[in-house]
PDB file of N, CA and C in Angstrom:
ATOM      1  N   UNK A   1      99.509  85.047 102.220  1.00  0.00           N
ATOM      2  CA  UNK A   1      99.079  86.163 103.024  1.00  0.00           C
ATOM      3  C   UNK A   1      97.808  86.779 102.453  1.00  0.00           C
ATOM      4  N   UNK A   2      98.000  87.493 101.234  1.00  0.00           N
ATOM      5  CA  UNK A   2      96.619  88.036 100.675  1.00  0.00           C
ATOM      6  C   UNK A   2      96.571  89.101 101.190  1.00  0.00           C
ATOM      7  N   UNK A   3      96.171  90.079 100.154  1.00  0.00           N
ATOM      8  CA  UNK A   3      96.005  91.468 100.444  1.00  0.00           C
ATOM      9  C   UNK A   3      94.039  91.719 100.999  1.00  0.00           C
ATOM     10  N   UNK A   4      94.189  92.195 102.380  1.00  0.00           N
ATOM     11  CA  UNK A   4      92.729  92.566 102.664  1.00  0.00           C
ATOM     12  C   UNK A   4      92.183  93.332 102.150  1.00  0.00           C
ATOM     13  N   UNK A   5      91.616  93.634 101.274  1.00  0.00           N
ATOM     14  CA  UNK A   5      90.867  94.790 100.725  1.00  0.00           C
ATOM     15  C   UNK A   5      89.749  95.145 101.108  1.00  0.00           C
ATOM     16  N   UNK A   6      88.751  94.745 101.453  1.00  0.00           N
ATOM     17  CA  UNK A   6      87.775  95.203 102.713  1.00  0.00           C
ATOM     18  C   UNK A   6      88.176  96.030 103.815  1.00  0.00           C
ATOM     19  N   UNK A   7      89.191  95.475 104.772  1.00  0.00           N
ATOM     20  CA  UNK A   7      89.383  96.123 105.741  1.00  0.00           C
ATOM     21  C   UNK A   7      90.360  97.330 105.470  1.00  0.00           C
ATOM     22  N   UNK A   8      91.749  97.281 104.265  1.00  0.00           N
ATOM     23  CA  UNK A   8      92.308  98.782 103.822  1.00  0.00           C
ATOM     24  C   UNK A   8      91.248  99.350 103.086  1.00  0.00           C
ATOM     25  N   UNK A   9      89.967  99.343 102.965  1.00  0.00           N
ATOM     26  CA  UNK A   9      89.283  99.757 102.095  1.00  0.00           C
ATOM     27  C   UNK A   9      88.666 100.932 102.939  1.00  0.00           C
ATOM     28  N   UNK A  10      88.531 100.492 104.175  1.00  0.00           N
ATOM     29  CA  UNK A  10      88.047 101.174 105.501  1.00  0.00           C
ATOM     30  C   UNK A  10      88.871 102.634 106.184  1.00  0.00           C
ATOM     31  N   UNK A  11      89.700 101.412 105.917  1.00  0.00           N
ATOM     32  CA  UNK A  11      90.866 102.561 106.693  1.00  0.00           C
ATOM     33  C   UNK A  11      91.157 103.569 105.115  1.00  0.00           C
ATOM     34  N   UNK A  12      91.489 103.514 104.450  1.00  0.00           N
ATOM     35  CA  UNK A  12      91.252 104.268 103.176  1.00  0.00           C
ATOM     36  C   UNK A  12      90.057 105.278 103.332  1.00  0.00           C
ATOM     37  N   UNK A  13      88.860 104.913 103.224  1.00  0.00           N
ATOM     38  CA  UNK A  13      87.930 105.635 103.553  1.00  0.00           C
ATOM     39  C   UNK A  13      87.742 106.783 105.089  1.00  0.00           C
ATOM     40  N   UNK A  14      88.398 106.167 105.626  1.00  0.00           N
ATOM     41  CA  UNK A  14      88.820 107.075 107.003  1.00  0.00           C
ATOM     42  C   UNK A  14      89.580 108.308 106.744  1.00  0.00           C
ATOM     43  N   UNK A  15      90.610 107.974 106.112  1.00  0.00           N
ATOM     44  CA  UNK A  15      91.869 108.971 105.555  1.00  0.00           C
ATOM     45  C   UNK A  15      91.474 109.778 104.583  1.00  0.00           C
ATOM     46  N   UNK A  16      90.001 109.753 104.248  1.00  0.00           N
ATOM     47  CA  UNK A  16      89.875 110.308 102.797  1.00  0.00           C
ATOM     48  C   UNK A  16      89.384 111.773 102.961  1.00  0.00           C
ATOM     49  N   UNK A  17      89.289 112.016 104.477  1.00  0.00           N
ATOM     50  CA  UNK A  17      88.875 113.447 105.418  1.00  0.00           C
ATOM     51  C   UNK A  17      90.021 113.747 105.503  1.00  0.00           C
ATOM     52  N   UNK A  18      90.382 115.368 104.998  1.00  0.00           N
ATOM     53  CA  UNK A  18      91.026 116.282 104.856  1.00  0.00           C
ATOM     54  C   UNK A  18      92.079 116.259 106.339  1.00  0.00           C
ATOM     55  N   UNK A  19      91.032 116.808 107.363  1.00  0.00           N
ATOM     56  CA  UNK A  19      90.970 116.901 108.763  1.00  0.00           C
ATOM     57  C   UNK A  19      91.773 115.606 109.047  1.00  0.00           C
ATOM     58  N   UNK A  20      90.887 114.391 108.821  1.00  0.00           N
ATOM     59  CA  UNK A  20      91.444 113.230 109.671  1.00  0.00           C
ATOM     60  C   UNK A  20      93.402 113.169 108.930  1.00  0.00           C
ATOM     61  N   UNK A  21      93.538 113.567 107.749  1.00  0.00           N
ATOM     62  CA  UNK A  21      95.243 113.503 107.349  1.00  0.00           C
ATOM     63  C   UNK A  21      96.064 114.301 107.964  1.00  0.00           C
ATOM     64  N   UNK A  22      95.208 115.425 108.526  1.00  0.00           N
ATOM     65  CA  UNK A  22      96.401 116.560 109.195  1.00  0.00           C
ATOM     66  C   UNK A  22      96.387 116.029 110.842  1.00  0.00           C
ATOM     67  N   UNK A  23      95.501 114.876 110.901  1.00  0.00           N
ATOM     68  CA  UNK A  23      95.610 114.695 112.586  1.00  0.00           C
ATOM     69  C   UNK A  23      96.574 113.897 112.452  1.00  0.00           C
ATOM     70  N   UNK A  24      96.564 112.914 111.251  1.00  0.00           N
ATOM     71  CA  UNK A  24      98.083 112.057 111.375  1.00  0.00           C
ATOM     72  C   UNK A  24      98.893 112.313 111.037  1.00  0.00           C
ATOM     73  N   UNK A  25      99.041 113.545 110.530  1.00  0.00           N
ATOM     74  CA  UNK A  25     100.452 114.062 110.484  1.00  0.00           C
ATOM     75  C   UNK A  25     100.787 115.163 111.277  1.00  0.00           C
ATOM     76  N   UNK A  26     100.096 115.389 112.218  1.00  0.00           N
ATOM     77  CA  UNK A  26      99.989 116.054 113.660  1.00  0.00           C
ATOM     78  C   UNK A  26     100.661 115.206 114.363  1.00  0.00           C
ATOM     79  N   UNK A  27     100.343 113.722 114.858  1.00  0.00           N
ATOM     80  CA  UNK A  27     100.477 112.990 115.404  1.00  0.00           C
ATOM     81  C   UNK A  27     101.705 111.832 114.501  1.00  0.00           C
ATOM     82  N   UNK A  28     102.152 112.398 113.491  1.00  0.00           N
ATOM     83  CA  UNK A  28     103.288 111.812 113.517  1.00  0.00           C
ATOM     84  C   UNK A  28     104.743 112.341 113.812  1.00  0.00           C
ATOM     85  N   UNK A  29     104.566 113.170 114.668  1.00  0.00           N
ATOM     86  CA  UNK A  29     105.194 113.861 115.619  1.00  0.00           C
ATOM     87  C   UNK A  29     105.371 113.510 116.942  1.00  0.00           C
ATOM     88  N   UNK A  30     104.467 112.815 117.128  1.00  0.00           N
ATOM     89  CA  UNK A  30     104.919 111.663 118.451  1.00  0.00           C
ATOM     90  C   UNK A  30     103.279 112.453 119.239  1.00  0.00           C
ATOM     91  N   UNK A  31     103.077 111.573 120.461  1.00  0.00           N
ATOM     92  CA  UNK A  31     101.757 111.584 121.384  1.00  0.00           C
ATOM     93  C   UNK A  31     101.357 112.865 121.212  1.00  0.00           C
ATOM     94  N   UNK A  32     100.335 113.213 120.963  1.00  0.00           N
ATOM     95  CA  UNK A  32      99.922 114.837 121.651  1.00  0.00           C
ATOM     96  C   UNK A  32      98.231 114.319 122.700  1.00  0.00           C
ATOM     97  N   UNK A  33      98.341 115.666 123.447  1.00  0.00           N
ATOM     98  CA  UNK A  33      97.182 115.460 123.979  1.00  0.00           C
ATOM     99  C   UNK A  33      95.458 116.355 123.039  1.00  0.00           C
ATOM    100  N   UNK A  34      94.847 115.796 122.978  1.00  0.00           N
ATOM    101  CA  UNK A  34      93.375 116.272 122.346  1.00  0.00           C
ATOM    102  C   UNK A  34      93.849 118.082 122.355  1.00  0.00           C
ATOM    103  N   UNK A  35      93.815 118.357 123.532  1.00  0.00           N
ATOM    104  CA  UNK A  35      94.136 119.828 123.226  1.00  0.00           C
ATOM    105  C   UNK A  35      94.966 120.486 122.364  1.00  0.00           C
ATOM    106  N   UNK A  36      96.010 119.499 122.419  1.00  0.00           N
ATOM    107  CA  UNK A  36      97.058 120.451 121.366  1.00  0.00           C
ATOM    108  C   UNK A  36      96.546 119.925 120.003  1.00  0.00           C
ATOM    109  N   UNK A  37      96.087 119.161 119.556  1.00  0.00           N
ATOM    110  CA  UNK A  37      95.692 118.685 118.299  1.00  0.00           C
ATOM    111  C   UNK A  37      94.496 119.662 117.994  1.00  0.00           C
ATOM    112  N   UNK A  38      93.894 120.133 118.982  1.00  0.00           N
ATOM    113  CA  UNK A  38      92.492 120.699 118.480  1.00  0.00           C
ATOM    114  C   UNK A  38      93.001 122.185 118.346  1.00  0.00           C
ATOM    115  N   UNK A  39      94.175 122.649 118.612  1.00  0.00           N
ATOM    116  CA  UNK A  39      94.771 124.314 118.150  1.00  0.00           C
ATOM    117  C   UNK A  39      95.187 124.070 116.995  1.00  0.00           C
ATOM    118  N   UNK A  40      95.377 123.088 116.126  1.00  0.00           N
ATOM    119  CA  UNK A  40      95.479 123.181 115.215  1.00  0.00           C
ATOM    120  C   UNK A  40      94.084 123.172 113.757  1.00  0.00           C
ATOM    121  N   UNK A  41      92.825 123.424 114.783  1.00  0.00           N
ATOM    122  CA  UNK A  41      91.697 123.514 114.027  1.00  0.00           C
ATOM    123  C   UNK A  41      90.526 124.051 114.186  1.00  0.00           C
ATOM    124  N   UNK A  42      89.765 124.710 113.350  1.00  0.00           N
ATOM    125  CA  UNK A  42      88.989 125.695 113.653  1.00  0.00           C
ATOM    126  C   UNK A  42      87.498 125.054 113.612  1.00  0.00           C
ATOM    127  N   UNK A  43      87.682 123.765 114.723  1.00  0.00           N
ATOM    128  CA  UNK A  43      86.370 122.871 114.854  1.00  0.00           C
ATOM    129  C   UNK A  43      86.079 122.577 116.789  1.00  0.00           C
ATOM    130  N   UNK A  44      84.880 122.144 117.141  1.00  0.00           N
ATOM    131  CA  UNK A  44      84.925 122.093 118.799  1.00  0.00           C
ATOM    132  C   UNK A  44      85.598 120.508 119.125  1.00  0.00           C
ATOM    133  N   UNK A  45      85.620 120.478 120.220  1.00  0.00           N
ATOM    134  CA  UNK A  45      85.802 119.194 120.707  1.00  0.00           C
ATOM    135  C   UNK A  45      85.365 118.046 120.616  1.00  0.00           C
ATOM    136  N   UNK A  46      84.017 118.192 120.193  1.00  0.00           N
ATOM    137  CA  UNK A  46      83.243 116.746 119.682  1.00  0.00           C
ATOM    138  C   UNK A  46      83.633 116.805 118.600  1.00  0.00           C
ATOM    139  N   UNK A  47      83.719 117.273 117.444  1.00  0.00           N
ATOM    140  CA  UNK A  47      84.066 117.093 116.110  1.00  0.00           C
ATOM    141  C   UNK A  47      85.508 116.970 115.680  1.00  0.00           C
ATOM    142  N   UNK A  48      86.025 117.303 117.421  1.00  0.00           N
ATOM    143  CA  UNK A  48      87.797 116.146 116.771  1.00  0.00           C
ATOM    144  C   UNK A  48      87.117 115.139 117.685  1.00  0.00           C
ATOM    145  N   UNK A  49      86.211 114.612 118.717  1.00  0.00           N
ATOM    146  CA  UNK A  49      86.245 113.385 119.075  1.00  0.00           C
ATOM    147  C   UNK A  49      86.031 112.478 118.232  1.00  0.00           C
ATOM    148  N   UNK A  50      85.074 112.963 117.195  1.00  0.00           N
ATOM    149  CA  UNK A  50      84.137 112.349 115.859  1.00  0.00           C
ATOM    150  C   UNK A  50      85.553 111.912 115.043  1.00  0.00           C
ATOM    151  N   UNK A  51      86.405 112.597 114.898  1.00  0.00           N
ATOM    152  CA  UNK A  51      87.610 112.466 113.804  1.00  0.00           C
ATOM    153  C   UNK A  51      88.546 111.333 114.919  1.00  0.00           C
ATOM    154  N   UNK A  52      88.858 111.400 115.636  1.00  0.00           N
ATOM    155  CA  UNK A  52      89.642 110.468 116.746  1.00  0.00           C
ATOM    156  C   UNK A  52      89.297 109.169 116.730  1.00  0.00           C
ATOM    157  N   UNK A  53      87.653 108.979 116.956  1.00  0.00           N
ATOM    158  CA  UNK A  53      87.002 107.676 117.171  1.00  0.00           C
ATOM    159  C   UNK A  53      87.106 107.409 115.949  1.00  0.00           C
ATOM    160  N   UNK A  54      86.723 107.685 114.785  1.00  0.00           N
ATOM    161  CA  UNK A  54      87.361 107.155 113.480  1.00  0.00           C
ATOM    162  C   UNK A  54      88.370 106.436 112.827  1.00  0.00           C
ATOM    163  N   UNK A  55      89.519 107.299 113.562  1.00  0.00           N
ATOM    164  CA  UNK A  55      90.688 106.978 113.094  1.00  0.00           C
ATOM    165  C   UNK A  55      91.069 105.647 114.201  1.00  0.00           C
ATOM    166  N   UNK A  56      90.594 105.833 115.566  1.00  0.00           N
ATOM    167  CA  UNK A  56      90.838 104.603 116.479  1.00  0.00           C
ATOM    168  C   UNK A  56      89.970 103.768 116.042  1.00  0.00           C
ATOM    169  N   UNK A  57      88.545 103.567 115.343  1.00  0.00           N
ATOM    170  CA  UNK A  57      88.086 102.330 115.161  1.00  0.00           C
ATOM    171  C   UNK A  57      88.735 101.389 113.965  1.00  0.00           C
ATOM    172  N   UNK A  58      89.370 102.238 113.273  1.00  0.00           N
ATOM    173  CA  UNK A  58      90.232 101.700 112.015  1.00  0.00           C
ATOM    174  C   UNK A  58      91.385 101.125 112.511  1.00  0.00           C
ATOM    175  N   UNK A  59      92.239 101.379 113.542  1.00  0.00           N
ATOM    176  CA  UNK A  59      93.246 101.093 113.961  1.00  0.00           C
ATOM    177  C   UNK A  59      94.377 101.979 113.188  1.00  0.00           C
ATOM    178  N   UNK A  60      94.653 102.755 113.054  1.00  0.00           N
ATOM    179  CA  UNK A  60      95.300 103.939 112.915  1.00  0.00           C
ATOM    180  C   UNK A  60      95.715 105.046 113.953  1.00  0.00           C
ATOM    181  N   UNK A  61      94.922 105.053 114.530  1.00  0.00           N
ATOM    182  CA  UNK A  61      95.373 105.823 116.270  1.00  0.00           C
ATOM    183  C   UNK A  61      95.013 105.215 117.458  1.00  0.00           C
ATOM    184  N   UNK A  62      95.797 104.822 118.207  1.00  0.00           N
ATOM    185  CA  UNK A  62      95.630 104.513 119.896  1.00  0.00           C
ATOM    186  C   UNK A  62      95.499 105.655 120.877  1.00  0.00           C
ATOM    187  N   UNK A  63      94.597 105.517 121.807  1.00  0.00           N
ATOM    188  CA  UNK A  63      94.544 106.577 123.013  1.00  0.00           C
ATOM    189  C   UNK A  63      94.792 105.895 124.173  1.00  0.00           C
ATOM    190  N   UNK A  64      95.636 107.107 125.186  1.00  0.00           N
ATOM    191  CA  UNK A  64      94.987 106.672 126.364  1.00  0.00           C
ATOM    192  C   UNK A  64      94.902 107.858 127.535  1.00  0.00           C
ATOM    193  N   UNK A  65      94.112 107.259 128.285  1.00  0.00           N
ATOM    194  CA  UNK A  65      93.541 108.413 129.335  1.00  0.00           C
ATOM    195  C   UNK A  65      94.932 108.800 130.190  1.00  0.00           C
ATOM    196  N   UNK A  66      94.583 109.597 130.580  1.00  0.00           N
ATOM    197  CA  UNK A  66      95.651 110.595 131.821  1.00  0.00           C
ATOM    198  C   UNK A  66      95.021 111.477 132.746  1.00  0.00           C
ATOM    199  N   UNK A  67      94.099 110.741 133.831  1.00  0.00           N
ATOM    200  CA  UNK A  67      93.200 111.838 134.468  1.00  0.00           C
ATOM    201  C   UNK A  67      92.222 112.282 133.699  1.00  0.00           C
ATOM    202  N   UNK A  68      91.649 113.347 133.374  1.00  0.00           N
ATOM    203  CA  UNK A  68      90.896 114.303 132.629  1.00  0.00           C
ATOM    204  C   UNK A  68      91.481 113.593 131.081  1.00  0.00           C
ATOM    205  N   UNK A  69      92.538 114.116 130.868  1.00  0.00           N
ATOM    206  CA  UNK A  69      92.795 113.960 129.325  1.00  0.00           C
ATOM    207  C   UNK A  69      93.047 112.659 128.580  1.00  0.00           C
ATOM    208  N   UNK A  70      92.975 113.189 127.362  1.00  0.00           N
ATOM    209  CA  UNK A  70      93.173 112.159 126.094  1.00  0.00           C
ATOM    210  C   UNK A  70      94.309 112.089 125.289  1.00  0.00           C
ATOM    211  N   UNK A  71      95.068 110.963 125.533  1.00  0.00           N
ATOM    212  CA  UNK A  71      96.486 111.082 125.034  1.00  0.00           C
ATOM    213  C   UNK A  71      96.616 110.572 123.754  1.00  0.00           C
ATOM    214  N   UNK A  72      96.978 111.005 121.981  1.00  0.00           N
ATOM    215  CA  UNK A  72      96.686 110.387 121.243  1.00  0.00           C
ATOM    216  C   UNK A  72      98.086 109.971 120.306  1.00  0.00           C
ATOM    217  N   UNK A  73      98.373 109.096 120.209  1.00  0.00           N
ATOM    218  CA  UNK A  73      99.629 108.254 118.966  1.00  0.00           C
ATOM    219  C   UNK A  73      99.295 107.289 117.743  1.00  0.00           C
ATOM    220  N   UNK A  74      99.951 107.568 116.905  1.00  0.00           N
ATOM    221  CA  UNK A  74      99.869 106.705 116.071  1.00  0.00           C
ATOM    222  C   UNK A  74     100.136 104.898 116.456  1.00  0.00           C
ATOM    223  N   UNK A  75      99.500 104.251 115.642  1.00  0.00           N
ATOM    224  CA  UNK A  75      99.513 103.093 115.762  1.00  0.00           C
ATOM    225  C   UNK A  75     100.719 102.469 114.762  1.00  0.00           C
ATOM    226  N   UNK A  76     101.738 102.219 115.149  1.00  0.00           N
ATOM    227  CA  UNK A  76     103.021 102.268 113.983  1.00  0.00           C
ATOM    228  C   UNK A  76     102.629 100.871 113.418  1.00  0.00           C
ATOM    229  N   UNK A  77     102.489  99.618 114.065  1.00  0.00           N
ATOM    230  CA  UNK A  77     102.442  98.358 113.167  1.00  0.00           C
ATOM    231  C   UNK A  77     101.069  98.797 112.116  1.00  0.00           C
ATOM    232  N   UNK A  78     100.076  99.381 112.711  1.00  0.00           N
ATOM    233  CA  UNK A  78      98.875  99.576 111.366  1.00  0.00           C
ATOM    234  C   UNK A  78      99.065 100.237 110.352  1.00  0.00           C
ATOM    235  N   UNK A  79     100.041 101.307 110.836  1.00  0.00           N
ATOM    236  CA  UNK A  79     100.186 102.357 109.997  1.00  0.00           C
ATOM    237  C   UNK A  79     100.969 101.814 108.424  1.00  0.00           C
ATOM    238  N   UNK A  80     102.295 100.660 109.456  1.00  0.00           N
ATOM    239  CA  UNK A  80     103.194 100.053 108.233  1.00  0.00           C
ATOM    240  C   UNK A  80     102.093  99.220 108.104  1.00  0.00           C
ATOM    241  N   UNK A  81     101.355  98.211 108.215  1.00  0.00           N
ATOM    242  CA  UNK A  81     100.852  97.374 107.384  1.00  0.00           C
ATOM    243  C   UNK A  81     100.239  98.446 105.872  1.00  0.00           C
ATOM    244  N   UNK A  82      99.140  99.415 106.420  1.00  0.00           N
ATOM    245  CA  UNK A  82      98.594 100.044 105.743  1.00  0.00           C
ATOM    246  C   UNK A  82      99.335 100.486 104.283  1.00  0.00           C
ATOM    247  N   UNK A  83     100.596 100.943 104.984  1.00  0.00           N
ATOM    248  CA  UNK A  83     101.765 100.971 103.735  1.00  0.00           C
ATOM    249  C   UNK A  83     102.582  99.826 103.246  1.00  0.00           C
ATOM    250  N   UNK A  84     102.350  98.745 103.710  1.00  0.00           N
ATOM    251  CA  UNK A  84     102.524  97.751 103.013  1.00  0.00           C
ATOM    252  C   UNK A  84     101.956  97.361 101.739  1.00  0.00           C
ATOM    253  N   UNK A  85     100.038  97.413 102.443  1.00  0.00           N
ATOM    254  CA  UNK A  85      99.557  97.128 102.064  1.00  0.00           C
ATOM    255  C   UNK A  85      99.391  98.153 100.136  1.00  0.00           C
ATOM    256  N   UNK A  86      99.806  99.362 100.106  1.00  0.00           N
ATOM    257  CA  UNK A  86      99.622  99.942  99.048  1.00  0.00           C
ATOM    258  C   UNK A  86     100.599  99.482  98.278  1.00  0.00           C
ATOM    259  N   UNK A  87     102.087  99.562  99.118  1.00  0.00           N
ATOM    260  CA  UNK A  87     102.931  99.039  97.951  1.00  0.00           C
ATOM    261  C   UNK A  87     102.781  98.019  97.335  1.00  0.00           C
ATOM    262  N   UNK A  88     102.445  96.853  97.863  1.00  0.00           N
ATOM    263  CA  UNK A  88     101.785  95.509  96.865  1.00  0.00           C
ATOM    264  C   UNK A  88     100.771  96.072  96.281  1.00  0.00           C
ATOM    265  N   UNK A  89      99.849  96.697  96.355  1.00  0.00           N
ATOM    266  CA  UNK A  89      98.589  96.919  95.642  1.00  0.00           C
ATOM    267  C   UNK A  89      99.591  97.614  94.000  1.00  0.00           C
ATOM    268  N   UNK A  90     100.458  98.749  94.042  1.00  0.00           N
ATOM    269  CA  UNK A  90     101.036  99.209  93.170  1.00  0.00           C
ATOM    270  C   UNK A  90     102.227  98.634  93.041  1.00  0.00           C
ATOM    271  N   UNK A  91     102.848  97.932  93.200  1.00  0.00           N
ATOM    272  CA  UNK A  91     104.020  96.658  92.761  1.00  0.00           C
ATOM    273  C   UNK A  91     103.629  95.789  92.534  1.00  0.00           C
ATOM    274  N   UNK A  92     104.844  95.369  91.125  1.00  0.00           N
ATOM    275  CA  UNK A  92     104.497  93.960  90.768  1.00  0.00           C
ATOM    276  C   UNK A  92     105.152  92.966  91.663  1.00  0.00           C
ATOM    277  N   UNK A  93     104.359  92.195  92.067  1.00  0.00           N
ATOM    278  CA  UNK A  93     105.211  91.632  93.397  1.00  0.00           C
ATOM    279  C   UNK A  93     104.675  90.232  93.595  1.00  0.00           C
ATOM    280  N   UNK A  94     105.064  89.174  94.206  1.00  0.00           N
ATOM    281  CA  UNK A  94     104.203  87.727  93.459  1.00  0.00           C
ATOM    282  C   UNK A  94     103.006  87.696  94.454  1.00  0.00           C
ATOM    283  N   UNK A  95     102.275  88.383  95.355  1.00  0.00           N
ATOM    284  CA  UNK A  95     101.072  88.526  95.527  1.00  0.00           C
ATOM    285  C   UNK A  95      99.984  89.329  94.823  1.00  0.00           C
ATOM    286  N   UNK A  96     100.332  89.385  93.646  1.00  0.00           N
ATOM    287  CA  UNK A  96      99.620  90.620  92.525  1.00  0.00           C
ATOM    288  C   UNK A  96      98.394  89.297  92.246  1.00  0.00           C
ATOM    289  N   UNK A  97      97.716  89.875  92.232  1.00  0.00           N
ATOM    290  CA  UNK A  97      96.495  89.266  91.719  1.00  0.00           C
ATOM    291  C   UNK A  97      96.182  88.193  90.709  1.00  0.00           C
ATOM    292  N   UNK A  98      96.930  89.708  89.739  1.00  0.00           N
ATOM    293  CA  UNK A  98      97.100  88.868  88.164  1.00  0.00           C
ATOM    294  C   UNK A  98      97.893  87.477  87.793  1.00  0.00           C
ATOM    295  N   UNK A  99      99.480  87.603  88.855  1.00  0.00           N
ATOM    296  CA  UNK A  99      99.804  86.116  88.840  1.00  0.00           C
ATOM    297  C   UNK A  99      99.409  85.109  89.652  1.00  0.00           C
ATOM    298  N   UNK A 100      98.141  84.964  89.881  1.00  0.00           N
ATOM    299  CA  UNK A 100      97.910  83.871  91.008  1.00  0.00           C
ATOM    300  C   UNK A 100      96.884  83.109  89.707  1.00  0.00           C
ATOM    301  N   UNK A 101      96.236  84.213  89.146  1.00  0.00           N
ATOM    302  CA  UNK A 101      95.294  83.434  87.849  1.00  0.00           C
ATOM    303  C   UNK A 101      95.856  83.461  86.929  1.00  0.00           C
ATOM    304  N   UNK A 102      97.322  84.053  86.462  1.00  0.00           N
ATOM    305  CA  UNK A 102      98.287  83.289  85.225  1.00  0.00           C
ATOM    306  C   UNK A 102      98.549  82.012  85.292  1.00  0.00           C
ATOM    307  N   UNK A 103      98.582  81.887  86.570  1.00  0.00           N
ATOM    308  CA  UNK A 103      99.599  80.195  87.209  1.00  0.00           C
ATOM    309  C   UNK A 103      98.613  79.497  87.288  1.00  0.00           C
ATOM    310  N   UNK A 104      97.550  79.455  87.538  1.00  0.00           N
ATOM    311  CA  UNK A 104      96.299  78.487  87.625  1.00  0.00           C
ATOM    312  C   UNK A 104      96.060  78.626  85.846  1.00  0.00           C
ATOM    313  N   UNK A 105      95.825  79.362  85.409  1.00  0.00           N
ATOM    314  CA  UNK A 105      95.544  79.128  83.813  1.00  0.00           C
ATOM    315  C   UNK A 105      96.726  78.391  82.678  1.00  0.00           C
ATOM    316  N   UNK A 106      98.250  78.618  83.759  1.00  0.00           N
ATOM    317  CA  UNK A 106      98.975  77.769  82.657  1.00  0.00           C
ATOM    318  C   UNK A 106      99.288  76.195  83.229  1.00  0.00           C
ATOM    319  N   UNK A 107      98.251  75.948  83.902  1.00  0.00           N
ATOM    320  CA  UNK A 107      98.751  74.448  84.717  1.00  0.00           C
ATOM    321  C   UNK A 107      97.875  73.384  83.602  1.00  0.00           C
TER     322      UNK A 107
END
């Protein structure tokens, strides 16, 4: 399998905004619409669109339209990979790095 580190490197960097952590844990509360997410902040509407498109180009949040509005949820398979992906990074686990070049060095 192999751990991606480029691409959690991204999504890491996404999450690393204050703002963008309280939208996912806004939204891990199940769908909200743009409006109710944006009473929870003392910013305009483009600057949660700016935080939204972020988190959707990473694959961390899905939208979808409803008329006028913007319906926003977490992306649950990205979200678990994402946490997959840390626990191997911090477990010793046989995709660790270190034993892939133990085993090639004791052959």
């Amino acid at each position: 399998m192999g751990l991606k580190y480029d691409d959690n490197a991204k999504i890491i960097k996404a999450l690393s905004d204050g703002n963008r952590l309280k939208i996912m844990d806004i939204l891990s509360c199940g769908e909200k619409c743009a409006c109710d997410i944006l009473e929870h902040f003392e910013f305009t509407q483009p600057t949660l669109s700016h935080h939204m498109k972020v988190l959707m180009e990473c694959g961390l949040v899905k939208s979808r339209k409803d008329g006028l509005w913007s319906y926003y949820s977490l992306n649950n398979s990205n979200c678990n990979k994402l946490i997959l992906f840390l626990m191997n990074l911090i477990t010793d686990t046989d995709e660790c790095i270190c034993k892939d070049k133990y085993k090639s060095e004791c052959k």
